[in-house]
Protein backbone atom coordinates (compact mmCIF):
# COMPACT_ATOMS: atom_id res chain seq x y z
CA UNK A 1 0.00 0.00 0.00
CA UNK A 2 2.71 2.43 1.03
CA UNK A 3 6.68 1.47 -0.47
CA UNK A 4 8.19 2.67 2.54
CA UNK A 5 11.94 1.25 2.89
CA UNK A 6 11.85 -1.39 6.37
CA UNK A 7 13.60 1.35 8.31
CA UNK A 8 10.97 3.88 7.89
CA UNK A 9 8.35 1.41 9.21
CA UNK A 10 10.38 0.00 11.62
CA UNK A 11 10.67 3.87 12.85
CA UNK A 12 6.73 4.49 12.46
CA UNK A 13 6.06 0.91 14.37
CA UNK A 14 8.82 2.48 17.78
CA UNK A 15 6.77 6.06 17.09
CA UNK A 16 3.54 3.94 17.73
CA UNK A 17 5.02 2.46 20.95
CA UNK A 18 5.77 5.24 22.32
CA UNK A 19 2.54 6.44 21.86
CA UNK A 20 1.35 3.33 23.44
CA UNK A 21 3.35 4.32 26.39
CA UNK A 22 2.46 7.59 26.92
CA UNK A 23 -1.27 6.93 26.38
CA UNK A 24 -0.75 4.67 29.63
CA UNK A 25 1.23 7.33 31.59
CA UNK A 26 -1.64 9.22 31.08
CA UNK A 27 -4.24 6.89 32.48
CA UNK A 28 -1.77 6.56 35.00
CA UNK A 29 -0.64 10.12 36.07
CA UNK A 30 -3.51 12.63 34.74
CA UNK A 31 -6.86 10.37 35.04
CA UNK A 32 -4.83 8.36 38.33
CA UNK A 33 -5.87 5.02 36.91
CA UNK A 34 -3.67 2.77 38.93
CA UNK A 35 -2.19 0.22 36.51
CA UNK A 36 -2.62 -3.41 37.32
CA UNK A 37 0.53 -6.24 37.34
CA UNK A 38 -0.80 -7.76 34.28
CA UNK A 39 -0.66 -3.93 32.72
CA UNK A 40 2.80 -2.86 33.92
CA UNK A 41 3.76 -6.21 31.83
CA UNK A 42 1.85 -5.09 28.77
CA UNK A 43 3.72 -2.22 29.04
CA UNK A 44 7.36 -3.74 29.24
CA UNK A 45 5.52 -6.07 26.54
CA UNK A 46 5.29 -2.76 24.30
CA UNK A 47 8.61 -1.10 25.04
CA UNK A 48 10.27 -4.41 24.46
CA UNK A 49 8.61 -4.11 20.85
CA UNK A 50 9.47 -0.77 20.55
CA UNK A 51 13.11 -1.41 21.72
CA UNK A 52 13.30 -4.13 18.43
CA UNK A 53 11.78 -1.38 16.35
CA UNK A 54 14.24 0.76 16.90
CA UNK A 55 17.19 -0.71 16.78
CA UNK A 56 15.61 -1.96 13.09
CA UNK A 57 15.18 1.30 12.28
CA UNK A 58 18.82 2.90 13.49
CA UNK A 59 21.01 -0.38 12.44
CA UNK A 60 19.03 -0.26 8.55
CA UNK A 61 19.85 -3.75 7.81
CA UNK A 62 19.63 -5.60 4.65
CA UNK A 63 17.88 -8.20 4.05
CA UNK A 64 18.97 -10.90 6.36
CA UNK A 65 18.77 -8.28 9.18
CA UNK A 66 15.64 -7.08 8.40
CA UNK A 67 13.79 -10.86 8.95
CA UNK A 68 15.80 -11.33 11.75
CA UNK A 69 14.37 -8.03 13.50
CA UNK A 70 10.74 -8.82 12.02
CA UNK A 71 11.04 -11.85 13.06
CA UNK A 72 12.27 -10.52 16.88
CA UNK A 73 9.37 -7.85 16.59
CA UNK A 74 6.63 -10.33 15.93
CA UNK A 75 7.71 -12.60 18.96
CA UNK A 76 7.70 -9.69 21.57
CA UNK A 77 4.47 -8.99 19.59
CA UNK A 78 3.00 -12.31 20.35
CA UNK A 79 4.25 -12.18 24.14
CA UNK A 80 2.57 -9.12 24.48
CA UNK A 81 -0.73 -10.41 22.97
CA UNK A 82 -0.61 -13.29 25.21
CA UNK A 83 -0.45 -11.46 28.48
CA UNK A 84 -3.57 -8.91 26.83
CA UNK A 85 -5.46 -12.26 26.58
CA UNK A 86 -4.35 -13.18 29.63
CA UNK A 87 -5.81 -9.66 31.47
CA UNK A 88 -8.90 -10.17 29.36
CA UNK A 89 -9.76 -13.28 30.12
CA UNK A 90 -9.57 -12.28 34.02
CA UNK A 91 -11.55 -9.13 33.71
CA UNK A 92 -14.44 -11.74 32.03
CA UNK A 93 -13.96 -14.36 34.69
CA UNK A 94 -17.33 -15.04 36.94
CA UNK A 95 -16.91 -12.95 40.38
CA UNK A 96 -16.23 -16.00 42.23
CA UNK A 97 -13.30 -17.19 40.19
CA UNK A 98 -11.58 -13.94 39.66
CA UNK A 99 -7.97 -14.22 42.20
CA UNK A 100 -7.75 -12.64 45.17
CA UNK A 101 -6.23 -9.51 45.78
CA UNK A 102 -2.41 -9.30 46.63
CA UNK A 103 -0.40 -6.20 47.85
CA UNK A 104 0.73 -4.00 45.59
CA UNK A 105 3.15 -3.90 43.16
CA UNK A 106 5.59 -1.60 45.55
CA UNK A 107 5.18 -3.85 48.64
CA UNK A 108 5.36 -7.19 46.18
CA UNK A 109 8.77 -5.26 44.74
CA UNK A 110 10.29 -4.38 48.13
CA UNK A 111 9.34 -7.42 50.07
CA UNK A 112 9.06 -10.88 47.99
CA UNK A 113 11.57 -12.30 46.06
CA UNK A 114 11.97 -11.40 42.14
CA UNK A 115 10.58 -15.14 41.17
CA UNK A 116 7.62 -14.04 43.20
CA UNK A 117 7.36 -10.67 41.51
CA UNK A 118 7.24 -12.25 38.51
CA UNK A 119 5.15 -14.54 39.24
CA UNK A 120 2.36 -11.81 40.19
CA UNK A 121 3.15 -9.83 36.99
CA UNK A 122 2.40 -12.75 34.57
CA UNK A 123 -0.68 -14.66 36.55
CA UNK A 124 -2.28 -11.09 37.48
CA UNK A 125 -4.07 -10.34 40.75
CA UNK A 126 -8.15 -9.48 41.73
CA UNK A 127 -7.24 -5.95 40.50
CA UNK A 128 -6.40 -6.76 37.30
CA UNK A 129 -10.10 -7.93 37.07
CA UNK A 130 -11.49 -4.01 37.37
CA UNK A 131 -12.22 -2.11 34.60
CA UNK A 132 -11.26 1.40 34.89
CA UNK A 133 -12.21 2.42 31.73
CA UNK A 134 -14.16 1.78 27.74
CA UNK A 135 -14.22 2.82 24.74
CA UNK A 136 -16.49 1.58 22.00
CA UNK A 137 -16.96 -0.92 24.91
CA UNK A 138 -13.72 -2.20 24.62
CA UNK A 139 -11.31 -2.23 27.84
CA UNK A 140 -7.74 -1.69 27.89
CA UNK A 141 -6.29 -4.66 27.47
CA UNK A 142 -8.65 -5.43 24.41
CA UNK A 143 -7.04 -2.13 22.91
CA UNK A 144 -3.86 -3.33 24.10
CA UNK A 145 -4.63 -6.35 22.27
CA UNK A 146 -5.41 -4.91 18.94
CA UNK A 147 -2.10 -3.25 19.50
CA UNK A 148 -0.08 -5.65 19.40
CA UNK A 149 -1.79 -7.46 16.51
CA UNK A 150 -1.51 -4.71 14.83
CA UNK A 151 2.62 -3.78 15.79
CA UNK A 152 3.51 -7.87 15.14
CA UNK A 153 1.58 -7.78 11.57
CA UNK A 154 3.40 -4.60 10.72
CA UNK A 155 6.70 -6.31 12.01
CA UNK A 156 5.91 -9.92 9.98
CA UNK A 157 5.27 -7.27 6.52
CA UNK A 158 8.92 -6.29 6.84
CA UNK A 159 10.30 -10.45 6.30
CA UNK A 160 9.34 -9.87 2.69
CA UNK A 161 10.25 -5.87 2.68
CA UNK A 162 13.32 -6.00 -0.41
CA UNK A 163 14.57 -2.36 0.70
């Protein structure tokens, strides 16, 4: 549609994750929408993405480089997706099955070991279960999701990119 070289869309795809991450400093600092595990690891999701888009875009590889970074794009991608499904599918749990509430992230950080940490960032807590906020009745993570659909198609268009 666009003949772009696979620098300039690697650039536009890091441009888009930072956007990504300033949207969610936003929800975070201006409408104090206190971000969940399972969100602060959609977020390291997206600027590990972003990272790969980058260095795509400032190393301007040829060919070989370019499917190894689309490649390395669309995997960070797909972990992101993964943990977007993951917060979904505990915001649409039953009441009864959602997990129970730990402490937060700063006492979990401070106080438990990092394989415990972890642990609480990928399996998500009860809060990760609220819904702070819709649009077109879609929360988030759904967003989040789309996203990264979106960000790992872009990066899988760039295997067969010949600039």
């Amino acid at each position: 549609m666009f003949k772009f070289s696979a620098r300039t869309w690697f650039f536009l795809g890091f441009i888009d994750c930072v956007l990504m991450l300033a949207t969610g400093a936003f929800f975070q600092f201006v409408k104090e929408l206190e971000p969940c595990p399972l969100c602060i690891s959609q977020r390291l999701a997206i600027l590990l993405v972003g990272l790969v888009f980058l260095m795509a875009a400032l190393h301007n590889p040829l060919t070989r480089g370019i499917k190894i970074y689309a490649v390395l794009g669309a995997i960070a991608a797909l972990i992101g997706s993964a943990l977007s499904i993951r917060h979904l599918w505990i915001q649409n749990m039953p009441a009864e099955e959602v997990p129970e509430c730990g402490p937060g992230l700063s006492y979990i950080f401070e106080n438990l070991p990092l394989i415990n940490t972890i642990k609480a960032m990928l399996n998500g807590t009860g809060e990760c279960a609220d819904v702070l906020w819709t649009f077109l009745g879609v929360s988030i993570p759904g967003w989040t999701l789309v996203a990264f659909i979106f960000l790992g198609a872009m990066s899988l268009c760039q295997y067969s990119n010949k600039n």
